[in-house]
Protein backbone atom coordinates (compact mmCIF):
# COMPACT_ATOMS: atom_id res chain seq x y z
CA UNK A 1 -17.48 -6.25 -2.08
CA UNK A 2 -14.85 -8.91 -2.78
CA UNK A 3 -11.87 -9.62 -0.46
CA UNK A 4 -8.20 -8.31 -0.34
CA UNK A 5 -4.95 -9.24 1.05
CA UNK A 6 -2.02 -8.48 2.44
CA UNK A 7 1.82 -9.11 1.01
CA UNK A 8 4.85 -7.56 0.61
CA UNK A 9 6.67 -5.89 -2.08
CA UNK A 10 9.54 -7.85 -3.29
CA UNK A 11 11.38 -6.02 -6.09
CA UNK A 12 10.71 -5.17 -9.75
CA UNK A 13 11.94 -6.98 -12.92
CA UNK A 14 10.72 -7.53 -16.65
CA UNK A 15 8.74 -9.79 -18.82
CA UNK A 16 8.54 -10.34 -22.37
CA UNK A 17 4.70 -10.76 -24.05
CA UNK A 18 5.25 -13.81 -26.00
CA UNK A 19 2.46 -12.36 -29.18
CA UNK A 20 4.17 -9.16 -29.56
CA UNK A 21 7.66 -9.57 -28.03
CA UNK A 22 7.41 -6.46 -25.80
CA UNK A 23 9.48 -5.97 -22.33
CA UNK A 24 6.38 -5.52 -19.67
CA UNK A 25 8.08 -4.14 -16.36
CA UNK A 26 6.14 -5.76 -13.41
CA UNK A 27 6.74 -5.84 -9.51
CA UNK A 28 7.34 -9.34 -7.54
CA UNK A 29 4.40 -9.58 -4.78
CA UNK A 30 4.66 -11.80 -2.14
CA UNK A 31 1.03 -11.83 -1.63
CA UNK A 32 -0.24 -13.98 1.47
CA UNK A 33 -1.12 -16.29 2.69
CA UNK A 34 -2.91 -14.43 5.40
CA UNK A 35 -5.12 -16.17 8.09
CA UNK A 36 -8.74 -15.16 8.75
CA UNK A 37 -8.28 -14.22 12.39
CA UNK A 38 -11.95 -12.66 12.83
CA UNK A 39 -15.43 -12.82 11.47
CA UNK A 40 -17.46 -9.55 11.87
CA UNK A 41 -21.43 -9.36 11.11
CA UNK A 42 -23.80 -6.71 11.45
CA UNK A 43 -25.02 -8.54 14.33
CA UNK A 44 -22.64 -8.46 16.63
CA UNK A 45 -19.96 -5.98 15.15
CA UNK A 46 -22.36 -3.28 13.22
CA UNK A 47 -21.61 -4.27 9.68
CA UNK A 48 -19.74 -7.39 7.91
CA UNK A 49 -16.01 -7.57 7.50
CA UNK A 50 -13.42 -10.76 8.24
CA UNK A 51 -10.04 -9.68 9.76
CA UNK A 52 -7.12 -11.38 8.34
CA UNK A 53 -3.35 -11.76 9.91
CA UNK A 54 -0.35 -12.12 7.70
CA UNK A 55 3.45 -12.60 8.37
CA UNK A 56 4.04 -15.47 11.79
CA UNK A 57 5.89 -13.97 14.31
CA UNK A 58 7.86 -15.12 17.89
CA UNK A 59 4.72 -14.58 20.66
CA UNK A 60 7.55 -12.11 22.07
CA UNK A 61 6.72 -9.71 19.46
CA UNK A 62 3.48 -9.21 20.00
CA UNK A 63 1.37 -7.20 22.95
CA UNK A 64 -0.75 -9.19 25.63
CA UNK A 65 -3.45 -7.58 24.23
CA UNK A 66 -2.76 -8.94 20.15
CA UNK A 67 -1.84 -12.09 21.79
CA UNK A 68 -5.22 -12.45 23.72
CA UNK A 69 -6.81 -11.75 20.71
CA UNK A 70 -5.29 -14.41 18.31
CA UNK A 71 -5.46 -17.03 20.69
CA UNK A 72 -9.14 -16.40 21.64
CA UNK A 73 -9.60 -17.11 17.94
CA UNK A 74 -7.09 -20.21 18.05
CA UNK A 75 -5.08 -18.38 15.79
CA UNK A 76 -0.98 -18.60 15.49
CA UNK A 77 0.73 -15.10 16.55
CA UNK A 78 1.10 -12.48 13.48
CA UNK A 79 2.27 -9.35 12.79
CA UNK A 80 0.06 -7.85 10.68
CA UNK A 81 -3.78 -7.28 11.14
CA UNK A 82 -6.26 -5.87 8.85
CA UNK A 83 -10.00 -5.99 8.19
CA UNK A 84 -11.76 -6.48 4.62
CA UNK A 85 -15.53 -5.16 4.06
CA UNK A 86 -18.00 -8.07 2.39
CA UNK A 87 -21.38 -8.10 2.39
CA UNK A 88 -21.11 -12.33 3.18
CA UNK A 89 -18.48 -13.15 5.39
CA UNK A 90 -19.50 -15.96 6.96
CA UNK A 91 -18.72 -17.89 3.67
CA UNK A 92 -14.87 -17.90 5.76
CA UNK A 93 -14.09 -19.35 8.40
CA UNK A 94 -11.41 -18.78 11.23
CA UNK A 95 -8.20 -20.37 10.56
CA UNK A 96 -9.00 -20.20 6.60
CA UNK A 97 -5.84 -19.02 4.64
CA UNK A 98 -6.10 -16.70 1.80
CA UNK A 99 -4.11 -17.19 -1.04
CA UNK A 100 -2.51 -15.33 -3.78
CA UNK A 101 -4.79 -17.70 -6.12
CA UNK A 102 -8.13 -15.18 -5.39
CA UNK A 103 -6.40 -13.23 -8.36
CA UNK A 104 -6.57 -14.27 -11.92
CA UNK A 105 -4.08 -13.12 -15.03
CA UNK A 106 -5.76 -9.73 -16.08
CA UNK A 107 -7.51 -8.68 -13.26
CA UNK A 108 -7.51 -5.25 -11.95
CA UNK A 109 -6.20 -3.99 -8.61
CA UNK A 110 -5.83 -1.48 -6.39
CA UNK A 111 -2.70 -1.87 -4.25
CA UNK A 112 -2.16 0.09 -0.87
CA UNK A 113 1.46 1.08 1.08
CA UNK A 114 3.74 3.15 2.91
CA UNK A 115 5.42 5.23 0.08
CA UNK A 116 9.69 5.53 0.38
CA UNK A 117 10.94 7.95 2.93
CA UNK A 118 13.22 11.25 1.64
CA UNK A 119 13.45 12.83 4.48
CA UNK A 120 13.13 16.79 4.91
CA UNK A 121 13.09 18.02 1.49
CA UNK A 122 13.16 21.50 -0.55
CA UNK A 123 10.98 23.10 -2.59
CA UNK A 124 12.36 21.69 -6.03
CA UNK A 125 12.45 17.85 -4.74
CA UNK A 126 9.24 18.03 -2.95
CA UNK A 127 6.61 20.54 -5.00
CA UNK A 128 8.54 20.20 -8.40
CA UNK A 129 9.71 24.03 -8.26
CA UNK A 130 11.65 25.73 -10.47
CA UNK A 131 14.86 26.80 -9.15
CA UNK A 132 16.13 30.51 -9.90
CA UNK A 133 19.03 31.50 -12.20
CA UNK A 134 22.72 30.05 -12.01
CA UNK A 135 24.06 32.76 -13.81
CA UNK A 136 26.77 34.80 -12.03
CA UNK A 137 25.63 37.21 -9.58
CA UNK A 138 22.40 35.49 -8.91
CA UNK A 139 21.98 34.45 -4.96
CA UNK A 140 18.48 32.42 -5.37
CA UNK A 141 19.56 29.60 -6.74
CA UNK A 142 17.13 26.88 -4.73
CA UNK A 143 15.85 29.41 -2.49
CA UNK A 144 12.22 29.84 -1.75
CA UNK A 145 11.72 33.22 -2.39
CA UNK A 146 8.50 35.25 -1.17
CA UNK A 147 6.12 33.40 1.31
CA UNK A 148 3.80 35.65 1.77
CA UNK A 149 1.85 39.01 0.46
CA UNK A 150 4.00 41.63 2.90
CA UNK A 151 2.32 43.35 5.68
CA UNK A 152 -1.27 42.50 5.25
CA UNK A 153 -1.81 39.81 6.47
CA UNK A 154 1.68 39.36 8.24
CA UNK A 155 1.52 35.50 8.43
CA UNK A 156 2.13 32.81 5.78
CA UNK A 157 -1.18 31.14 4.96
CA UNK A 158 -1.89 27.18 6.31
CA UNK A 159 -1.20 25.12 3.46
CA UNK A 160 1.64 26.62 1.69
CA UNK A 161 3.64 24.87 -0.30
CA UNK A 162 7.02 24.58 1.24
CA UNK A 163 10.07 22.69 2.64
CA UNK A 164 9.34 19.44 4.82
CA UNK A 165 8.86 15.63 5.19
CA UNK A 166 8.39 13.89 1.70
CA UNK A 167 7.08 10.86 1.56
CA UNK A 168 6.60 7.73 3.80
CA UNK A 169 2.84 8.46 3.38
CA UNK A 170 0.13 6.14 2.78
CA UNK A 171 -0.45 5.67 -1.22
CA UNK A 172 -3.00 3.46 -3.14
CA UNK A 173 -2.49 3.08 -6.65
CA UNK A 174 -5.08 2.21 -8.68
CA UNK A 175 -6.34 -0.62 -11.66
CA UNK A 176 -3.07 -2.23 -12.32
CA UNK A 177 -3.36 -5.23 -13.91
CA UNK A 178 -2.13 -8.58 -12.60
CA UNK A 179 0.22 -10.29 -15.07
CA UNK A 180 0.42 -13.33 -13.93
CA UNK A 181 -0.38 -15.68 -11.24
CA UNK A 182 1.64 -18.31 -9.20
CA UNK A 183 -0.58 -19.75 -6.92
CA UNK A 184 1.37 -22.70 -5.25
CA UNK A 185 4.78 -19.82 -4.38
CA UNK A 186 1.61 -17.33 -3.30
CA UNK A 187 3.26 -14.63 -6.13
CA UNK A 188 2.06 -12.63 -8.30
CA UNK A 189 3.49 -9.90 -11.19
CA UNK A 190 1.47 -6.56 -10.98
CA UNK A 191 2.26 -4.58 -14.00
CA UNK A 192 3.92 -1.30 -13.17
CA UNK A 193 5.29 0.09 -9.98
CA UNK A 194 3.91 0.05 -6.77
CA UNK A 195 4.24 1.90 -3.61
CA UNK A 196 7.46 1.09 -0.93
CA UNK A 197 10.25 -0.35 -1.09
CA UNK A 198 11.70 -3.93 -1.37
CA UNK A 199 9.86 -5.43 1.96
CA UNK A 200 7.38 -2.87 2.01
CA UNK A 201 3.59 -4.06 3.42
CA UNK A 202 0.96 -3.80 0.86
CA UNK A 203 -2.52 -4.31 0.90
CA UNK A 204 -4.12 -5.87 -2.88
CA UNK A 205 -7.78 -5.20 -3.16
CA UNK A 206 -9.90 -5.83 -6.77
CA UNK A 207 -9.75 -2.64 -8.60
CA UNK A 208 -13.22 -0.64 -7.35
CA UNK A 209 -15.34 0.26 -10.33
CA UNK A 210 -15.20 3.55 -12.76
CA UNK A 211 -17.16 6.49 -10.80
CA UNK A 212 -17.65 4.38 -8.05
């Protein structure tokens, strides 16, 4: 198991491959640096992880209980807490920062975030329906239609696709490769798009293995 970390999503933009001249769209990752804030082993937690902060807050925005936490650690307040499984993490220490400079040009990752919110949305934005004739005359346009199979069995079945919330749902996208690194800015270009919006939190893990 190899460690992750946490960033944010900055925008998207373009660059160009200087051997073939193509345009390679990439998104702008703030990624780090993050604090290790705790150090979990299977001694005293039940199996081996390091918790890592990210993004230094006022003490005001933070509970008593977070608070008590960091500084029982000697850690500076910050927002955002997560914990990364490793089979050796006492190779960290507390206080060490993790930088965006764990990633090389051409690795693999698996990024993790909050997808963008649409609200409540029909059938055709949501489930990719298709809608009913426009001719003249017709009244089901973007209606749903039948829901169910009549009188037996007089309910609509759990699970049926129909209108509601779309997105703002957790979303990992996997192997996208890292296009380049800048480790003293902590940024890095991750080919493709990626969950969220511009500011979004996102979590950047190696890419897990084929099958596996």
């Amino acid at each position: 198991m190899a460690v992750g970390i946490l960033g944010t999503k900055l925008g998207m933009t373009q660059i160009f491959d200087q051997e073939t001249g193509l345009a390679i769209p990439v998104t702008v990752v703030q990624a780090g640096p993050c604090t290790v804030t705790q150090i979990k082993t299977s001694e005293t937690d039940g199996y081996s992880a390091i918790q890592v902060g990210y993004s230094e807050v006022k003490e005001k925005a933070l509970t008593k209980a977070e608070l008590g936490h960091l500084k029982k650690n000697d850690v500076s307040p910050l927002r955002h807490l997560k914990e990364y499984r490793l089979d050796d993490p006492n190779q960290y220490q507390l206080g060490y920062a993790i930088k965006a400079d764990i990633f090389n040009t051409g690795d693999l990752v698996d990024i993790a975030g909050k997808s963008i919110g649409r609200g409540f949305a029909g059938y055709q934005k949501r489930h990719n329906f298709k809608r009913g004739n426009m001719t003249h005359g017709s009244k089901n346009h973007r209606l749903p239609g039948s829901t169910g199979a009549g009188t037996t069995p007089g309910r609509v079945y759990p699970g049926k696709r129909m209108a509601g919330q779309y997105g703002a749902t957790q979303v990992t996208i996997r192997r996208l490769q890292v296009v380049q690194v800048y480790g003293q800015r902590n940024l890095i270009l991750v080919k493709g798009a990626i969950p969220g919006k511009s500011g979004a939190l996102l979590s950047i893990t190696p890419a897990k293995k084929v099958g596996k």
